[in-house]
Every structure is written in structure tokens, then in C-alpha cells.
Protein backbone atom coordinates (compact mmCIF):
# COMPACT_ATOMS: atom_id res chain seq x y z
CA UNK A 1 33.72 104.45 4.38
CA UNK A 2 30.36 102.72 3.26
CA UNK A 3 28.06 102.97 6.60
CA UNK A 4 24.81 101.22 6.37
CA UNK A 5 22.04 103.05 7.76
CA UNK A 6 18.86 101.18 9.51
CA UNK A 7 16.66 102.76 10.96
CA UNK A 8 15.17 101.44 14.30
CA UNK A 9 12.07 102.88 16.83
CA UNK A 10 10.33 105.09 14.49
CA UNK A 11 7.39 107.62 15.37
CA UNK A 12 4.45 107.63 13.16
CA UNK A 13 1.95 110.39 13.02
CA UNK A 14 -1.69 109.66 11.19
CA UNK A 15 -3.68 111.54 8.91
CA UNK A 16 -7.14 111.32 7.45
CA UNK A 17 -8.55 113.76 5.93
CA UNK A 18 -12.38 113.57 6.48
CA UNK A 19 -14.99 116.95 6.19
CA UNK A 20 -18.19 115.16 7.04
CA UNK A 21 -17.65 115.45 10.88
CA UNK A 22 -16.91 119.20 10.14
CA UNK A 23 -20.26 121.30 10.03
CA UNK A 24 -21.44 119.00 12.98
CA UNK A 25 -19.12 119.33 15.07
CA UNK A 26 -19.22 123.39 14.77
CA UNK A 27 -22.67 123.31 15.33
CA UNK A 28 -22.18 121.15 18.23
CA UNK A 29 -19.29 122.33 20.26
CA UNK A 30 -21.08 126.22 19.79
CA UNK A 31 -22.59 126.02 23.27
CA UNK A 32 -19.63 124.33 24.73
CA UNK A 33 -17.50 126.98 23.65
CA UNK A 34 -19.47 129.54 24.81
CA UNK A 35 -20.10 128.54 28.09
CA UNK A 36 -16.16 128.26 28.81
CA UNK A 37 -15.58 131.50 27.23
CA UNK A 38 -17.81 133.34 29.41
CA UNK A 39 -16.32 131.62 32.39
CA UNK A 40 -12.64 133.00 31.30
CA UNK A 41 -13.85 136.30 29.95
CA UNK A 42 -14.67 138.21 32.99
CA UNK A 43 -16.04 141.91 32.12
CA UNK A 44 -13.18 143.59 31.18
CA UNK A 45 -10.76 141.15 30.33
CA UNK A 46 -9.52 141.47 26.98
CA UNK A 47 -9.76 137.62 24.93
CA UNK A 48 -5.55 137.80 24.40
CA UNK A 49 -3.90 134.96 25.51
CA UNK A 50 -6.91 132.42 26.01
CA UNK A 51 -6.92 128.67 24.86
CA UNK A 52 -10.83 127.99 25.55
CA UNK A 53 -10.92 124.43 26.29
CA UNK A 54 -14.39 122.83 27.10
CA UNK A 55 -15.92 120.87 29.89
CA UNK A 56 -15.21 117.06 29.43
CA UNK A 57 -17.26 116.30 26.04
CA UNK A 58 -17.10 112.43 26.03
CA UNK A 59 -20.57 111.72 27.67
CA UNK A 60 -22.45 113.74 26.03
CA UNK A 61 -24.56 112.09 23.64
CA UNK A 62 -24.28 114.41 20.19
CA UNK A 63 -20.44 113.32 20.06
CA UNK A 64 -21.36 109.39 20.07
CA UNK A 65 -21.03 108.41 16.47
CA UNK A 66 -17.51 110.71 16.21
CA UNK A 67 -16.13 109.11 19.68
CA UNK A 68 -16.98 105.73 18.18
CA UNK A 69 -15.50 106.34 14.95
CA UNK A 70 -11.90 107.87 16.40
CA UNK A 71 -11.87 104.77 18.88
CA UNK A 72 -11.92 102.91 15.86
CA UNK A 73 -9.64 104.55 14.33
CA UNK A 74 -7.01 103.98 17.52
CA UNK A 75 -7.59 100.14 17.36
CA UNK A 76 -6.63 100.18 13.52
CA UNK A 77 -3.37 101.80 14.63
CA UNK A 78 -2.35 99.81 17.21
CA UNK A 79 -3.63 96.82 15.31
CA UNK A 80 -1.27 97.88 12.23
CA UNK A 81 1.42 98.94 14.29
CA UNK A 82 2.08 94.82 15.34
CA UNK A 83 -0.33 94.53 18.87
CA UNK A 84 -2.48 92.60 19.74
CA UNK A 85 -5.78 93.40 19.87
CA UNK A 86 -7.60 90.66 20.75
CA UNK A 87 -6.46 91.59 23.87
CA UNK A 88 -7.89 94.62 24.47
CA UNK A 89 -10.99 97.07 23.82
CA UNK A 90 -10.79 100.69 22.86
CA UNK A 91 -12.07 103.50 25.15
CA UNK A 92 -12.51 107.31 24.62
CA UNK A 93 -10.69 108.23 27.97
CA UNK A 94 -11.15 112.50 27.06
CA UNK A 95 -12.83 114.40 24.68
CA UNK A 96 -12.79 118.30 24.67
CA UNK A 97 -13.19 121.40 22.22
CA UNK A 98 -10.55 124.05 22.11
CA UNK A 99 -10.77 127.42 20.56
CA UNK A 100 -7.37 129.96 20.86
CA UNK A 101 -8.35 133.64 21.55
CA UNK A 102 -9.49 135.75 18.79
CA UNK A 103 -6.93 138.70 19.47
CA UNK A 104 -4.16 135.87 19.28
CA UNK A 105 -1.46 134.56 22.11
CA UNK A 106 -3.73 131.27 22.45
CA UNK A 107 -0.85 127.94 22.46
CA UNK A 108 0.24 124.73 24.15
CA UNK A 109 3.16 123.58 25.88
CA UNK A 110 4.80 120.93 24.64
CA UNK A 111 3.25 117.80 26.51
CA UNK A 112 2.53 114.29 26.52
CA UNK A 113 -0.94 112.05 27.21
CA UNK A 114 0.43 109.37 30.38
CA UNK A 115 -0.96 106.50 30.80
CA UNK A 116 -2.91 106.22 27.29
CA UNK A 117 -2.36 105.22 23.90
CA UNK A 118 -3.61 106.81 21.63
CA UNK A 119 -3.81 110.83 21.11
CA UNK A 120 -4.87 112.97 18.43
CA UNK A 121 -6.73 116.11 17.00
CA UNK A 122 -9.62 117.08 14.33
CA UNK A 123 -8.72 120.55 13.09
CA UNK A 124 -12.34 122.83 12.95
CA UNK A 125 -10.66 126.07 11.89
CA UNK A 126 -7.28 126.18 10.63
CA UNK A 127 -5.43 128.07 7.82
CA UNK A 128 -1.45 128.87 7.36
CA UNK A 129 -1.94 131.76 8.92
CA UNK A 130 -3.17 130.09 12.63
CA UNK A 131 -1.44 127.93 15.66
CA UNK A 132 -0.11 124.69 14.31
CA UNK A 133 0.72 121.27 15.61
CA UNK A 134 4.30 120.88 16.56
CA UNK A 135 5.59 117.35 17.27
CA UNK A 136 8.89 116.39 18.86
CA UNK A 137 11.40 114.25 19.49
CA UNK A 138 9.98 111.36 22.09
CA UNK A 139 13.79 110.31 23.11
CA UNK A 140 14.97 111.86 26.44
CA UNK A 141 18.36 110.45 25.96
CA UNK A 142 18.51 112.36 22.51
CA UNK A 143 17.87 115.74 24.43
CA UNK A 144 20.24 115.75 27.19
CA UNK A 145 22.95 115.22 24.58
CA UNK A 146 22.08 117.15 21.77
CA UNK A 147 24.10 119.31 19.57
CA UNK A 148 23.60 122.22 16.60
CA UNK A 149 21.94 121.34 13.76
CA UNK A 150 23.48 122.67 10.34
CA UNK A 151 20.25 123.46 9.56
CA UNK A 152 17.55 124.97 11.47
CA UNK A 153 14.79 122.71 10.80
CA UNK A 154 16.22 119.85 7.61
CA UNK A 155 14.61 116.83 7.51
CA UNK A 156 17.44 115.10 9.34
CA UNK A 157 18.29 112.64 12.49
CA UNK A 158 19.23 116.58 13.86
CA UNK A 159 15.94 117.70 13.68
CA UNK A 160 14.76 118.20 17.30
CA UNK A 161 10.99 118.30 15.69
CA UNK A 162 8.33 118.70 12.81
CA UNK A 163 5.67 121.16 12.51
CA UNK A 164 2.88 120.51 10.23
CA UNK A 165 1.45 123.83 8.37
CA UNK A 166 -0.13 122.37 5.52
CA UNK A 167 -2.86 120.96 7.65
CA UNK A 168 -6.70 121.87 6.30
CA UNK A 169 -10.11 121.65 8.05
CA UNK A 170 -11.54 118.31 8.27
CA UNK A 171 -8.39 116.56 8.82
CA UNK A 172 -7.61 113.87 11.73
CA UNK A 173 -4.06 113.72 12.90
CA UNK A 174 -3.74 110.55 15.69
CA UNK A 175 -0.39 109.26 16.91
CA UNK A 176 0.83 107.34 19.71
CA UNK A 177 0.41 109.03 23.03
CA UNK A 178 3.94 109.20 24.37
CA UNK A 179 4.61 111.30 21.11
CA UNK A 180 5.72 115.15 22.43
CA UNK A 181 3.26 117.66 21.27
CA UNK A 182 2.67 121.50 21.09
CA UNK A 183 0.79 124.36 19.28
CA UNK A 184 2.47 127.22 18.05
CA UNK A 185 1.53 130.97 19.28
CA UNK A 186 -1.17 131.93 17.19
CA UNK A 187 -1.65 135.67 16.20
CA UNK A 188 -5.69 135.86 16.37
CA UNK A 189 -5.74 136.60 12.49
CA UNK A 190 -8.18 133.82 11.60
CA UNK A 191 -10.26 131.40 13.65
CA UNK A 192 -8.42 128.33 15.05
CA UNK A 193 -10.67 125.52 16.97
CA UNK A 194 -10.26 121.75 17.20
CA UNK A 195 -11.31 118.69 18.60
CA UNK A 196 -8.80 117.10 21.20
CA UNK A 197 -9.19 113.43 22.17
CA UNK A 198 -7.23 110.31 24.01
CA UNK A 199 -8.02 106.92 23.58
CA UNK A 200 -6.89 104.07 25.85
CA UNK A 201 -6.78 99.79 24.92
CA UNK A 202 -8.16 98.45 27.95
CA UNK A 203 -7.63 94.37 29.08
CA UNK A 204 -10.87 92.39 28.22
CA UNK A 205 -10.35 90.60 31.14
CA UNK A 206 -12.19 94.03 32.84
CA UNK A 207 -15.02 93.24 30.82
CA UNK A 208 -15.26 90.00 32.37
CA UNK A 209 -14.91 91.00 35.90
CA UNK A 210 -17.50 93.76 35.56
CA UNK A 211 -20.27 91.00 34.49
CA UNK A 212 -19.09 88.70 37.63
């Protein structure tokens, strides 16, 4: 039997790989990081098990230029992936820093942004041997039904998700909000920090009310 395959409702995940963000944004987020750390590290608590995640980062004034430029970024997606965006206007809706402990057990659930569109990730520190990004399948239907793959992990219709290990410092990865994500345990043998952000396409027609 000669079965045609087409395939429909694909999800897309972005790269750019772009290092001149990088020694900034170390130098930046040093204070941030800090300050959270010493809030979760109480004397005598052991840094095991920790994902330091900063204060909201968006207003603050030494991440304009990079919350401008991933913004920008978002509209080129949506505006590639067939919306309109004459429509709408881009808006950094959270920013924050992460860093996973340094004596390792530092993750993330597997989660989803609501009620945004755009969702991604600039990787500080990150090696083979650190947490990765783990995407999955965005289908609920596909999960209630599943079945056994015939192998754990094939780049199939059966794969239940994709985790990315070849991922460097200075690298963007954006996708599509609803897109199921995670980071794997990591096992505190080398540094692992990144940027987090969502971006939302707002109606123009706010603009226009604001200035009535």
C-alpha cells in the first residue's frame, strides 16, 4: 500500500546564535543573581537543588537594547509564520535571569507560557555536561492515547519530545508559547545560567485608546 504522508500543524523552534549580548549580560545579571541567591541561601543551607531565578528584569534600564532586540525578534516570527502584524505591537511581558545550583539538582517542570506568544531563552553558561532544554509534544489528544515507541527517543511521529544538547553560549532559542518546555536535572558540574523571556502581540487599537 502506497500511503501519502502530509504533514499538517507543525511546531517550530528558533535559533540564533549571537555572542555579543553574552559578556553583557553576565556582567549585568551579577547583582541580580546575587541578591536572589542570598535570599534562598539561608546560613546553613547547602546550594543543592536551587534554580535562582531573579526579580522581574524587564524595567530595568541595562536590559533595554536586548528586550528591544528579542521583541523584534518575536514579531519576525509571527510575521513569517503567516500573521498579521499590522495588527499588533510587540511587548516584553517578563524578563528574568536563572542560574541552577552549583552542587547540581537545579531543573524545570515541564510548562507552558498562557496567554502569550512568544517564549524563549539566551543560554549564558551551558556545556554538554549541564541542564538542557527539553521540548514536547503540544497535542493533549496525542498524550492521552499514546503508545510505546520502538525506539526510545527516534526522530519519529512516536517521539513524545526533543531535547537539544548541542546548544552553545550565545545562542537564542524562541518558539511559540503554547510549545511544552522543561530543563533537565543538572548535576552542578559546570555553570548553567540563562536569560528567560515572554513576549506578547498586543492590538494597536490599545495604543489608540491610551492617547484618547
Amino acid at each position: 500500500m502506497n500511503l501519502i504522508k502530509k504533514e499538517i500543524f507543525s511546531s517550530n523552534i528558533y535559533y540564533l546564535y549571537d555572542n555579543r549580548w553574552l559578556n553583557a549580560l553576565k556582567e549585568d545579571t551579577k547583582k541580580y543573581l546575587n541578591k536572589v541567591k542570598s535570599e534562598n541561601l539561608l546560613p546553613g543551607t547547602a546550594d543543592f537543588g536551587f534554580t535562582h531565578q531573579s526579580d522581574e528584569l524587564k524595567r530595568q534600564s541595562e536590559f533595554k537594547d536586548f528586550s528591544n532586540f528579542i521583541c523584534q525578534l518575536g514579531y519576525d516570527i509571527l510575521d513569517k509564520q503567516g500573521y498579521d502584524m499590522s495588527y499588533y505591537f510587540m511587548k516584553l511581558d517578563e524578563l528574568w535571569v536563572q542560574k541552577f545550583s552549583k552542587d547540581g539538582g537545579g531543573n524545570h517542570n515541564t510548562h507552558t507560557h498562557w496567554n502569550g506568544h512568544i517564549s524563549g531563552f539566551y543560554f549564558l553558561d551551558i556545556s554538554k555536561n549541564t541542564s538542557c532544554p527539553i521540548f514536547h509534544d503540544p497535542r493533549p489528544g496525542k498524550l492521552m492515547c499514546d503508545l510505546h515507541e520502538k525506539q526510545r527517543g527516534a526522530d519519529t511521529n512516536a517521539n513524545p519530545f526533543f531535547m537539544d544538547r548541542e546548544v552553545k553560549p550565545g545562542t537564542f532559542i524562541l518558539f511559540n508559547s503554547f510549545l511544552p518546555h522543561e530543563f533537565s536535572v543538572d548535576f552542578g558540574i559546570e555553570d548553567f545560567s540563562f536569560m528567560h523571556f515572554n513576549i506578547k502581540a498586543y492590538s494597536k487599537e490599545l495604543l489608540y485608546l491610551n492617547t484618547k
